[in-house]
C-alpha atoms as a PDB file:
ATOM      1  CA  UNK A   1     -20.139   9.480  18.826  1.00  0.00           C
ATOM      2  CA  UNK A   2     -17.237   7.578  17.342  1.00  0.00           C
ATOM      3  CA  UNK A   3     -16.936   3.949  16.650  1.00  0.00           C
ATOM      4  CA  UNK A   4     -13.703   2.432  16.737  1.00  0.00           C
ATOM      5  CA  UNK A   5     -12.425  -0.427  14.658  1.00  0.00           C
ATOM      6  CA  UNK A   6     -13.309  -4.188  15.813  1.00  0.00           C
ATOM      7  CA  UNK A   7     -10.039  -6.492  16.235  1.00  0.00           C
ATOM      8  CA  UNK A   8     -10.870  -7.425  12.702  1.00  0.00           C
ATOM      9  CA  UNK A   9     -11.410  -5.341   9.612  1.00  0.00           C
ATOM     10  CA  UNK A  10     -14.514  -6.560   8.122  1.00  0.00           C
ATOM     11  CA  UNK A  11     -13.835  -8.233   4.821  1.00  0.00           C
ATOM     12  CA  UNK A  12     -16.907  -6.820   2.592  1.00  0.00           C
ATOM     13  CA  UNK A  13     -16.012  -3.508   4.247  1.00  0.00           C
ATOM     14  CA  UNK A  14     -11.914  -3.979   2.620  1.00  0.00           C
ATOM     15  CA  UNK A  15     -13.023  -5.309  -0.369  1.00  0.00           C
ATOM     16  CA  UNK A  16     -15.683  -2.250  -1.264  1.00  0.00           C
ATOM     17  CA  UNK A  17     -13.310   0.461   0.488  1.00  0.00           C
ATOM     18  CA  UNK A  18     -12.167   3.217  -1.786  1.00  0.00           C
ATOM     19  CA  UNK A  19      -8.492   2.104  -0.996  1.00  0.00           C
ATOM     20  CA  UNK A  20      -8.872  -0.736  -3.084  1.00  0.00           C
ATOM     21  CA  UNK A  21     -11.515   0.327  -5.797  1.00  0.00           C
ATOM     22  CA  UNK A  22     -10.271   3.452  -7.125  1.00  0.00           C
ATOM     23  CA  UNK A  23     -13.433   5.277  -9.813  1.00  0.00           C
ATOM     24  CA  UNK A  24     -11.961   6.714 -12.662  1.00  0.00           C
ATOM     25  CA  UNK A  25     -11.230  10.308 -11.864  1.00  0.00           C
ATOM     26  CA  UNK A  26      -8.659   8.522  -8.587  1.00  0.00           C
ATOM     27  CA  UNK A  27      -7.379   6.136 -10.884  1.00  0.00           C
ATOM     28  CA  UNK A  28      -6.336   9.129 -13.405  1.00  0.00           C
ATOM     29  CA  UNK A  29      -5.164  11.238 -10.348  1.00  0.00           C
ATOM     30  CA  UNK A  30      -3.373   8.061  -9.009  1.00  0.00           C
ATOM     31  CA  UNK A  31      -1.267   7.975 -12.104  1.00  0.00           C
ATOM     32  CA  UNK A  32      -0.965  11.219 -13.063  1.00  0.00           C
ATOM     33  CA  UNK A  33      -0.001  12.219  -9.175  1.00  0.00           C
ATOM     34  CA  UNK A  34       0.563   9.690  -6.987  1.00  0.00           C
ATOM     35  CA  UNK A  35       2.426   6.848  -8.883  1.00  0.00           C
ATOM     36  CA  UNK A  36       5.442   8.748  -9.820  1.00  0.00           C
ATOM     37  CA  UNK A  37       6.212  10.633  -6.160  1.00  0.00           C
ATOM     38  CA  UNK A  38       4.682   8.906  -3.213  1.00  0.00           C
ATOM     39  CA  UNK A  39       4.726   5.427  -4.917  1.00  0.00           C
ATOM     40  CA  UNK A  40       8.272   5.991  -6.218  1.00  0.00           C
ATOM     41  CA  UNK A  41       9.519   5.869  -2.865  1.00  0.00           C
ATOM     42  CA  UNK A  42       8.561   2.273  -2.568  1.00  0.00           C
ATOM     43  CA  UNK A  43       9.536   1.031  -6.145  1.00  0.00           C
ATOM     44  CA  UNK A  44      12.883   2.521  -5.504  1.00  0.00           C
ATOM     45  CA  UNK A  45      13.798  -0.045  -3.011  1.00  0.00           C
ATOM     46  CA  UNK A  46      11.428  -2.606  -4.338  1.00  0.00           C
ATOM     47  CA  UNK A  47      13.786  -2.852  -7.817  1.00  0.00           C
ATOM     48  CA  UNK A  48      16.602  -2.890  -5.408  1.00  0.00           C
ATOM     49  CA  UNK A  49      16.008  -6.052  -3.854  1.00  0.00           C
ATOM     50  CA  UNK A  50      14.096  -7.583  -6.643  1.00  0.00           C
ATOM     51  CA  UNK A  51      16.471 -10.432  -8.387  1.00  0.00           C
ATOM     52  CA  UNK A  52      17.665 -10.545 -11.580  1.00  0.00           C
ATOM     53  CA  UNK A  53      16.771 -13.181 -13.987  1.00  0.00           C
ATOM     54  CA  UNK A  54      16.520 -13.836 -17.812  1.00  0.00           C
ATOM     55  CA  UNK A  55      12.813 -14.639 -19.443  1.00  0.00           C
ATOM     56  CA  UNK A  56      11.093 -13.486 -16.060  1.00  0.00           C
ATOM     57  CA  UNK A  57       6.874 -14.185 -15.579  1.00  0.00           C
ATOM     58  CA  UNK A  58       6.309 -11.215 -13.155  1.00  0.00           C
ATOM     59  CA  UNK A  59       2.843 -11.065 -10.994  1.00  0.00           C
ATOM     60  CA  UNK A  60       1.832  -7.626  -9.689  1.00  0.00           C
ATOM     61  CA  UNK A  61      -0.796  -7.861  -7.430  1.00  0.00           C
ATOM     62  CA  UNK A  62      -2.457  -4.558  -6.816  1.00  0.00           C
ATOM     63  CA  UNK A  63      -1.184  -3.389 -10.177  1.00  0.00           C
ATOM     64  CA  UNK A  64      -3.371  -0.336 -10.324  1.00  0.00           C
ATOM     65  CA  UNK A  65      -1.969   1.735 -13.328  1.00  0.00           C
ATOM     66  CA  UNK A  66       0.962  -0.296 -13.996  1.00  0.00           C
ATOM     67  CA  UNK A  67       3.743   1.340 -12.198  1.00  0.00           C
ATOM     68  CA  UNK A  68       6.266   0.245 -12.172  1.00  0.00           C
ATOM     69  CA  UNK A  69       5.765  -1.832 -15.688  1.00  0.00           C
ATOM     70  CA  UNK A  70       8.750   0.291 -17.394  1.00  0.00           C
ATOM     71  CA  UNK A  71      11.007   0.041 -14.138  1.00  0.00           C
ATOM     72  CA  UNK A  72      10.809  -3.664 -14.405  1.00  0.00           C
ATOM     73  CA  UNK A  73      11.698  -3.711 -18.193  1.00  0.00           C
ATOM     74  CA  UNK A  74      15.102  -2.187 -17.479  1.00  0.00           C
ATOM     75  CA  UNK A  75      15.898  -4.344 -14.604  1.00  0.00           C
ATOM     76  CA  UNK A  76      14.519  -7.692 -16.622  1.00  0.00           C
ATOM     77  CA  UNK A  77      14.317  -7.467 -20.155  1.00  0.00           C
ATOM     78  CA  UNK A  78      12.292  -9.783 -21.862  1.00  0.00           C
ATOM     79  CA  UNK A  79      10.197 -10.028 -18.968  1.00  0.00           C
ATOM     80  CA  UNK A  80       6.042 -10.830 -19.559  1.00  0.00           C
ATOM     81  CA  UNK A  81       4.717  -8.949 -16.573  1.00  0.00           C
ATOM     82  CA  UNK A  82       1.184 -10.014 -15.519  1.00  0.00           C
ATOM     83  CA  UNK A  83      -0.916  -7.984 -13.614  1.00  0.00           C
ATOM     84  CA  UNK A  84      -5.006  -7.815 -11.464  1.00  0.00           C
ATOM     85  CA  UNK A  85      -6.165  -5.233  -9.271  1.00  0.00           C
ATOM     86  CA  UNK A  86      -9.971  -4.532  -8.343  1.00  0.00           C
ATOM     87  CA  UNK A  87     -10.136  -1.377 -10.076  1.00  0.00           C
ATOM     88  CA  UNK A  88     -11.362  -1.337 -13.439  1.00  0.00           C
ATOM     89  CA  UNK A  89     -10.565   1.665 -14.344  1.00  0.00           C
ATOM     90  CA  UNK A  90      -6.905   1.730 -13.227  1.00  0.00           C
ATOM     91  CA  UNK A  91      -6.869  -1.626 -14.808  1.00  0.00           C
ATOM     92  CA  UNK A  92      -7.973   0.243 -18.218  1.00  0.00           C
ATOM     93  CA  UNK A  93      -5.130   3.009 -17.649  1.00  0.00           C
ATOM     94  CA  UNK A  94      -2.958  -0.031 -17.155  1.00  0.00           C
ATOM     95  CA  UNK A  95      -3.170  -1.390 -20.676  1.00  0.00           C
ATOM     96  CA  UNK A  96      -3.613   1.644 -22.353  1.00  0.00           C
ATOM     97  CA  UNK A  97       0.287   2.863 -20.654  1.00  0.00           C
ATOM     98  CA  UNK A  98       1.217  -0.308 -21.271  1.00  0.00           C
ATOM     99  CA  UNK A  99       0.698  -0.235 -25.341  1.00  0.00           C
ATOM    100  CA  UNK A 100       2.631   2.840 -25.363  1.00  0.00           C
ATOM    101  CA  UNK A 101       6.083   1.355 -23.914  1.00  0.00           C
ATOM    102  CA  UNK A 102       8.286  -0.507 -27.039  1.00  0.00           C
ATOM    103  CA  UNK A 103       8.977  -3.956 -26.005  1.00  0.00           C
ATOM    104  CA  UNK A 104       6.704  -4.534 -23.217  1.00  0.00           C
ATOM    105  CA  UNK A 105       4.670  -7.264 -23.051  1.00  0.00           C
ATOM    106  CA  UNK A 106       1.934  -7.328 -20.350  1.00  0.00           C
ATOM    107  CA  UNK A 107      -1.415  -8.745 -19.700  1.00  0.00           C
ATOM    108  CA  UNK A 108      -3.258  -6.844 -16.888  1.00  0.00           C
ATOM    109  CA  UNK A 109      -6.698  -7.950 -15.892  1.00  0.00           C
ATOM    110  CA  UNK A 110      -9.725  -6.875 -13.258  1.00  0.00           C
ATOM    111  CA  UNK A 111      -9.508  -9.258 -10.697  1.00  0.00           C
ATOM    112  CA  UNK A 112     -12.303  -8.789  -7.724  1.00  0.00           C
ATOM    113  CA  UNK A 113     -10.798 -10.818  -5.061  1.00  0.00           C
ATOM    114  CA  UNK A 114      -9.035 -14.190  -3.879  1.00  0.00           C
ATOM    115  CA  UNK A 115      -7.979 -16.636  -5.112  1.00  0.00           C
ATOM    116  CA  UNK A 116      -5.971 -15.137  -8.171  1.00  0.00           C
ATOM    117  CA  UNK A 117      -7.076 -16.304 -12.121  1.00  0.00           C
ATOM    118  CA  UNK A 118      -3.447 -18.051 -12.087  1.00  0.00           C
ATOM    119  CA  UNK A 119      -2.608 -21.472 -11.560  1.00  0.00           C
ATOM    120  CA  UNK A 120       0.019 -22.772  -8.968  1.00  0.00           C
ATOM    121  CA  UNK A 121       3.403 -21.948  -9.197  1.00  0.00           C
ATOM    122  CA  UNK A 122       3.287 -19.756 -12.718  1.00  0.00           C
ATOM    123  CA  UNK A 123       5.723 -16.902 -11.755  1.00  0.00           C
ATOM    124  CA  UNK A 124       9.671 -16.784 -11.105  1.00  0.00           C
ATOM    125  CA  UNK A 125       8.571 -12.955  -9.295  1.00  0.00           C
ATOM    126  CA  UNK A 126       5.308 -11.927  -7.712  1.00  0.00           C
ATOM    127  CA  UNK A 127       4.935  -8.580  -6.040  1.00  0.00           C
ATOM    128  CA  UNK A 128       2.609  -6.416  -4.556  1.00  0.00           C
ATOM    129  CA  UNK A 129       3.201  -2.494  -3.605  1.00  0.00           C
ATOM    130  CA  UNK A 130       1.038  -0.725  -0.822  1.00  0.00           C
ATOM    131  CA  UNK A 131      -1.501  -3.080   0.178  1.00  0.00           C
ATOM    132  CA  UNK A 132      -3.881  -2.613   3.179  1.00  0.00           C
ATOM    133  CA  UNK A 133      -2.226  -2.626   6.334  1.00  0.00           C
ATOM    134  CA  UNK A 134      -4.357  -5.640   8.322  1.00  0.00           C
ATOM    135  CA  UNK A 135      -2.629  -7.836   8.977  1.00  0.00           C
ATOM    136  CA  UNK A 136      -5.548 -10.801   8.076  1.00  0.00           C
ATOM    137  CA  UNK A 137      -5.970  -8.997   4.611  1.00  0.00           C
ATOM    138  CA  UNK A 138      -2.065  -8.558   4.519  1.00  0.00           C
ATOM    139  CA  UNK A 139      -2.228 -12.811   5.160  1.00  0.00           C
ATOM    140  CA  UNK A 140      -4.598 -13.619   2.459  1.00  0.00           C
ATOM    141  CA  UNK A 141      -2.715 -11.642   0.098  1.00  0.00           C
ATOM    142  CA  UNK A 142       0.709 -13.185   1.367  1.00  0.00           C
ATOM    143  CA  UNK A 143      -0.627 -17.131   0.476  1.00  0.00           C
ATOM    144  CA  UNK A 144      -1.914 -16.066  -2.719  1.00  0.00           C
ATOM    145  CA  UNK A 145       2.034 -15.015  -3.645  1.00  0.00           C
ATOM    146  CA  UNK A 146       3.209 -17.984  -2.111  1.00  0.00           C
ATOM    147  CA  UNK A 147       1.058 -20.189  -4.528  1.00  0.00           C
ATOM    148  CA  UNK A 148       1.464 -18.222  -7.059  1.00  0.00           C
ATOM    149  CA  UNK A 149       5.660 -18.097  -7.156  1.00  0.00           C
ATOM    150  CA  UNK A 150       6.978 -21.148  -8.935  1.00  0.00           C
ATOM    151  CA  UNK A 151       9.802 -22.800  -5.950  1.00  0.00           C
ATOM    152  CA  UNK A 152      13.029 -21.266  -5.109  1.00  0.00           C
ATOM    153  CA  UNK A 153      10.854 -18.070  -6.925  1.00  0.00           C
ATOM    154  CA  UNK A 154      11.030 -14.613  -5.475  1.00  0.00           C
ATOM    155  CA  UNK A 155       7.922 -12.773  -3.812  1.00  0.00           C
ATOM    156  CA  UNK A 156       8.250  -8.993  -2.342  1.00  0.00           C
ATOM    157  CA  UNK A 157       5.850  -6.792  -0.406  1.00  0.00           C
ATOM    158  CA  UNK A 158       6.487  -3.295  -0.185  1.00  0.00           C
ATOM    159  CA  UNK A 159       4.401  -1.154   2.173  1.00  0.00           C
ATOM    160  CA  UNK A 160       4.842   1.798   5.380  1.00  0.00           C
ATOM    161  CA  UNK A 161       5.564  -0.066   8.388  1.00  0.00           C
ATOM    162  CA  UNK A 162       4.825   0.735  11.866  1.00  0.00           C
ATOM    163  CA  UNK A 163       5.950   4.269  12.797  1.00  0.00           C
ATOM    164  CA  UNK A 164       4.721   5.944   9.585  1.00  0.00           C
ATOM    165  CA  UNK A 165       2.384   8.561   9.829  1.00  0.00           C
ATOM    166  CA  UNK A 166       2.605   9.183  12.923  1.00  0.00           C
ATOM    167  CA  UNK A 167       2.110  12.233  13.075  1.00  0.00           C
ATOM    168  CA  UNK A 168      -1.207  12.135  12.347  1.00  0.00           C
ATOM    169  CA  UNK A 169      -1.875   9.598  14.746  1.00  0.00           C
ATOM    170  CA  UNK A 170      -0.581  11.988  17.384  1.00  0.00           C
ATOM    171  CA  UNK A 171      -2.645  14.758  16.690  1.00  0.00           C
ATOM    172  CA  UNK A 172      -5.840  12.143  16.759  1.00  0.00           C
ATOM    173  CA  UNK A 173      -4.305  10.917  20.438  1.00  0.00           C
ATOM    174  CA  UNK A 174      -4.184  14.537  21.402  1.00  0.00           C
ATOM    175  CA  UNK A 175      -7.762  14.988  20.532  1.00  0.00           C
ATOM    176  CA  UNK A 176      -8.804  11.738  22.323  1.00  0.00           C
ATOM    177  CA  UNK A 177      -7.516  12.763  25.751  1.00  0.00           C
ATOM    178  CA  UNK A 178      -9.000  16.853  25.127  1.00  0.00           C
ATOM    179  CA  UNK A 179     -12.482  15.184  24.613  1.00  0.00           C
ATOM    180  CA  UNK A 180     -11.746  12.138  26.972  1.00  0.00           C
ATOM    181  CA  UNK A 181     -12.984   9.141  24.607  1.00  0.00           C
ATOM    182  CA  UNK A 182     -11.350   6.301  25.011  1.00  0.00           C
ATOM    183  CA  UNK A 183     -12.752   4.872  22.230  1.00  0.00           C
ATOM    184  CA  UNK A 184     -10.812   7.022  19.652  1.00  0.00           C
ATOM    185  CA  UNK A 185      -7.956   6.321  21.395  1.00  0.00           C
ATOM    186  CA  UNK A 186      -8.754   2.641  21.143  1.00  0.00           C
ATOM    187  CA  UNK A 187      -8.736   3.047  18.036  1.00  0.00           C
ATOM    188  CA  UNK A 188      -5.832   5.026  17.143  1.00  0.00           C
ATOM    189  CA  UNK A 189      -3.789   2.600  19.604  1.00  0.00           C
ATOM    190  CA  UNK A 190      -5.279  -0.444  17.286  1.00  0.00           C
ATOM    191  CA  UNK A 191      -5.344   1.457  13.905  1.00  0.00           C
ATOM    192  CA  UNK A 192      -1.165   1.971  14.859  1.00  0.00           C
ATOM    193  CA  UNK A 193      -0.357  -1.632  15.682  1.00  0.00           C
ATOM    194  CA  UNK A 194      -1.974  -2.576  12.294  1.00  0.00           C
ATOM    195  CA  UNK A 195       1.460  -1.610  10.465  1.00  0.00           C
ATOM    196  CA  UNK A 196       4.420  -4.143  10.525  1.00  0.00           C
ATOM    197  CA  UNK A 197       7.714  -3.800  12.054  1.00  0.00           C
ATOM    198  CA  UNK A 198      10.847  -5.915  10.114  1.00  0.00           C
ATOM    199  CA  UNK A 199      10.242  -8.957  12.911  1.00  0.00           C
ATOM    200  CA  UNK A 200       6.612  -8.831  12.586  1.00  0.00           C
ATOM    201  CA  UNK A 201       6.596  -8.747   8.485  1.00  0.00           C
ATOM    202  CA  UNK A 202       9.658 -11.463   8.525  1.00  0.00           C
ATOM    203  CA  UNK A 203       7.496 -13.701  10.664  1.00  0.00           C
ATOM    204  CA  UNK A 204       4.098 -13.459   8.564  1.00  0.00           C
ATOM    205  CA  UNK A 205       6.268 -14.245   5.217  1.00  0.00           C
ATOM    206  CA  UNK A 206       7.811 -17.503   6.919  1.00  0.00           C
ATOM    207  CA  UNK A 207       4.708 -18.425   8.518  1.00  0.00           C
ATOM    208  CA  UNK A 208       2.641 -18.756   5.175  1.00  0.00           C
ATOM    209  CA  UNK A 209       5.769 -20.845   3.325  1.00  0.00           C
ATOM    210  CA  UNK A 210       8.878 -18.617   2.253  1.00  0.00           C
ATOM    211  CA  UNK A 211      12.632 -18.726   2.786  1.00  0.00           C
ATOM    212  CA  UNK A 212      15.737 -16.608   2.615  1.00  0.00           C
ATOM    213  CA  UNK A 213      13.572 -13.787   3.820  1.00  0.00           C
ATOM    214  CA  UNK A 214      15.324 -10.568   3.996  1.00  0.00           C
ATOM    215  CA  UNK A 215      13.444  -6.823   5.181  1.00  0.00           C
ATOM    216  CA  UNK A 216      14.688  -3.551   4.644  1.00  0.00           C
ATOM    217  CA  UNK A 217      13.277  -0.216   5.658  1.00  0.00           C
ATOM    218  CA  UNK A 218      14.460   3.225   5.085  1.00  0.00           C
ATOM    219  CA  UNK A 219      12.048   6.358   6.812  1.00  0.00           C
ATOM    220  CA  UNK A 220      11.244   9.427   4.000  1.00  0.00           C
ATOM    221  CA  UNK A 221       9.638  12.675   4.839  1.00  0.00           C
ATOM    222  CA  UNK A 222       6.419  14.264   3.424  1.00  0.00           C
ATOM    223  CA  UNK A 223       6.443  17.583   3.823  1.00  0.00           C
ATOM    224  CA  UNK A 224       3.620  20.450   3.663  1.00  0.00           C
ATOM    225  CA  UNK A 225       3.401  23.696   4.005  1.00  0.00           C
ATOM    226  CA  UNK A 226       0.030  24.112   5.390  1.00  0.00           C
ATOM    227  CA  UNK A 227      -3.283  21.690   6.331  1.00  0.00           C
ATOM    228  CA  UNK A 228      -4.880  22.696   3.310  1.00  0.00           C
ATOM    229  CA  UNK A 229      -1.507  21.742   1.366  1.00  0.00           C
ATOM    230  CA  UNK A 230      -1.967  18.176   2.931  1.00  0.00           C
ATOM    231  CA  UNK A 231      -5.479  17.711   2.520  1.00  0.00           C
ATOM    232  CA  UNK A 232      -5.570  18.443  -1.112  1.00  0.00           C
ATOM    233  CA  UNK A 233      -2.580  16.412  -1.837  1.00  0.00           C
ATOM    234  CA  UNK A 234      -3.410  13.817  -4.300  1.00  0.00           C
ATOM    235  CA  UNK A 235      -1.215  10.685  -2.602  1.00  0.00           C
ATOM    236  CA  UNK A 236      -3.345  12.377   0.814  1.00  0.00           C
ATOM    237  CA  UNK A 237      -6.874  12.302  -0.532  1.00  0.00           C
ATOM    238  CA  UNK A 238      -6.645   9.259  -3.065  1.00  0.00           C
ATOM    239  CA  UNK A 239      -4.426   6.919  -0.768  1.00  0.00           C
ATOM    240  CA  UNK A 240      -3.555   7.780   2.306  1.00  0.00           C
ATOM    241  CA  UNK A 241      -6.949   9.276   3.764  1.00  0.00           C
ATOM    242  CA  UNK A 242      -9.359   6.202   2.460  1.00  0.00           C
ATOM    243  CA  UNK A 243      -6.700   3.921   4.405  1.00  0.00           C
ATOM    244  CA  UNK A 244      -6.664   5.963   7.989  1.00  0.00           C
ATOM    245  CA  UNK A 245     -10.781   5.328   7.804  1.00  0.00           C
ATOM    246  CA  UNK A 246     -10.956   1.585   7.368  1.00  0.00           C
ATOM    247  CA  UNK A 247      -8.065   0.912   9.359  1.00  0.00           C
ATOM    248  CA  UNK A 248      -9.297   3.607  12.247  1.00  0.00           C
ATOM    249  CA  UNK A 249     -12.754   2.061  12.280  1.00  0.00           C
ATOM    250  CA  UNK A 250     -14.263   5.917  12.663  1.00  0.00           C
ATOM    251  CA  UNK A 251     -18.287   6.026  11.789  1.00  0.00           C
ATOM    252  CA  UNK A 252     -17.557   9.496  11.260  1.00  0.00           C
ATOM    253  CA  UNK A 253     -13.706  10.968   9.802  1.00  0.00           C
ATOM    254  CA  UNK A 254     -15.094  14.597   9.699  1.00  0.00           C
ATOM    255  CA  UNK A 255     -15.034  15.748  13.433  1.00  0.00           C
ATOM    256  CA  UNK A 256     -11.251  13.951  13.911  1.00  0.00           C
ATOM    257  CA  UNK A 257     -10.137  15.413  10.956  1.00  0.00           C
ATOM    258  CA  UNK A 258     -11.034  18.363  10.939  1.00  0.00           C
ATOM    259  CA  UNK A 259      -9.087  18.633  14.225  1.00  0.00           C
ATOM    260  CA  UNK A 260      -6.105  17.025  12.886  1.00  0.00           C
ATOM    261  CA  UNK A 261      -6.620  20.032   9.917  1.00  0.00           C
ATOM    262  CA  UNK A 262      -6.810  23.468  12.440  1.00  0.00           C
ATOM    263  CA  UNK A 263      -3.974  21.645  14.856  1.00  0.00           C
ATOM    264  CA  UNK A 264      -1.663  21.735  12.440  1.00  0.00           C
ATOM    265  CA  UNK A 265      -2.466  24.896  11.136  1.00  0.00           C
ATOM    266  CA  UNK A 266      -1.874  26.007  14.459  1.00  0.00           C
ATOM    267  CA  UNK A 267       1.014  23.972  15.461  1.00  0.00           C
ATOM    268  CA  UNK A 268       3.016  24.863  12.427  1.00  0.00           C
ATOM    269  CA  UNK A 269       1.993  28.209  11.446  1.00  0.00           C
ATOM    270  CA  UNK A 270       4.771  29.644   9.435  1.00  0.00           C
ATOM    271  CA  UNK A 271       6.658  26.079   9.384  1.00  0.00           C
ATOM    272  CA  UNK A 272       6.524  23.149   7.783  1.00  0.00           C
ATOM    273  CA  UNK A 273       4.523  19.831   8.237  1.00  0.00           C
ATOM    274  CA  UNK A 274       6.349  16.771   8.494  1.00  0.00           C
ATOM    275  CA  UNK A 275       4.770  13.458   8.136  1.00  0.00           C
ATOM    276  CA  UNK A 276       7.007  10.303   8.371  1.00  0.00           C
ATOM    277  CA  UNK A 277       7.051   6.921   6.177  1.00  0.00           C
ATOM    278  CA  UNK A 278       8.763   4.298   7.196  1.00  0.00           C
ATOM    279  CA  UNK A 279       9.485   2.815   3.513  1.00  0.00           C
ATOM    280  CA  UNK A 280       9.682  -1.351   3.658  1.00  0.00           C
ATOM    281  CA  UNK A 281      10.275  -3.965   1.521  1.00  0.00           C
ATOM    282  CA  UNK A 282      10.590  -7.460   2.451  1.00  0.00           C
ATOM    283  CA  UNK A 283      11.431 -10.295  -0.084  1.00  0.00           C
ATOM    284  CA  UNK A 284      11.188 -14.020  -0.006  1.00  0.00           C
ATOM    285  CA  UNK A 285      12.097 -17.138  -1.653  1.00  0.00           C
ATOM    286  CA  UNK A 286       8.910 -20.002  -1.768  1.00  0.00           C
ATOM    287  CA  UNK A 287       9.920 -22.993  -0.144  1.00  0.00           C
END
């Protein structure tokens, strides 16, 4: 039997999910593996729209490990980068990364949940990299950077947008109509419409108090050779995978996925595996 998602990601169920609480052995794969390929793809246009400034109090939200601490030091030097994420122990591999760079100043702290251990208006940037995709969570997160952003300061959110990862989705729709449950595809339909498009995103960062708003999106390619090539992938097992389950709503991930695994084994026997992102970044000014 599966259960689909409600309209509404429960909120105890996002806050203990293991997309947001890595343990230590994800944290270390998460820097080790994930960070500087899958996440890369983000911070690449993230540092491209993120404005230049002299003396800059950065807030990354979601910091796990750090990345992209170093990035940020070339494009704003003398910046004191702040940082709070719900995992501990990324929070640990944080600091400990962070002592190693020459001239970087940081302070990275465990932070559980809302509202943020930082007082109105106390950064000229505040950013956030790959958060959840629901769009309530995405909200809550969204007025914390607005608060947080001192006025006329700059706040970005880079994440996939809608269309990414479709591929997988496709595969789940395919089983949904083989073993006719409309719940499953209920809840691939909802689990889809959880990711923003550029009017969507725009409208949620004007709606909670920013200006000057401006969303770019560029679509990347993960490619595999094989389903076991995919399901042992780090960025697969550590990020992606823990995010199809609370945004699918599925009591049970084994049966689906182990459908998704022998379809593309036999869809793409002797090819390759192509799995879209659609890479955005939105930025906005606080009113």
């Amino acid at each position: 039997m599966i259960t689909p998602r409600a309209s509404e990601l429960d909120r105890e169920e996002v806050l203990g999910s293991p997309a947001r609480r890595l343990g230590p052995s994800d944290a270390a794969i998460y820097d080790t593996f994930v960070a500087p390929t899958y996440m890369s793809m983000f911070v690449d246009l993230f540092v491209e729209m993120l404005a230049s400034g002299r003396d800059a109090r950065i807030c990354h939200v979601g910091c796990r490990t750090g990345y992209p601490a170093s990035e940020l030091l070339e494009r704003l030097p003398n910046a004191h980068i702040f940082g709070c994420d719900p995992s501990e122990p990324a929070v640990r591999l944080a600091r400990a990364r962070a002592a190693t760079v020459p001239g970087l100043v940081t302070d990275y702290r465990h932070v559980e949940d809302y509202p943020l251990p930082f007082p109105e208006g106390a950064f000229s940037h505040a950013f956030t990299i790959h958060p959840l995709a629901a769009p309530a969570e995405r909200r809550r997160l969204l007025q914390e950077l607005v608060r947080i952003v001192a006025p006329r300061g700059q706040a970005l959110i880079a994440l996939p947008m809608r269309g990414s990862f479709l591929e997988i989705a496709d595969l789940l729709r395919e089983l949904a109509l083989k073993s006719e449950s409309t719940e499953l595809t209920n809840a691939v339909e909802a689990a889809v419409q959880l990711r923003p498009t550029e009017e969507t995103l725009s409208r949620e960062l004007a709606d909670v108090g920013f200006d000057f708003i401006a969303v770019q999106t560029r679509t990347r390619t993960l490619r595999y050779e094989s389903a076991r090539e995919l399901f042992d992938d780090p960025t697969f097992r550590v990020l992606l995978l823990p995010e199809f389950a609370i945004n699918l709503g599925l009591a049970n991930l084994e049966a689906p996925f182990q459908y998704v695994r022998e379809a593309i084994d036999k869809y793409w026997s002797g090819t390759t595996f192509e799995l879209t992102v659609n890479v955005g970044c939105a930025s906005g000014r606080r009113r």
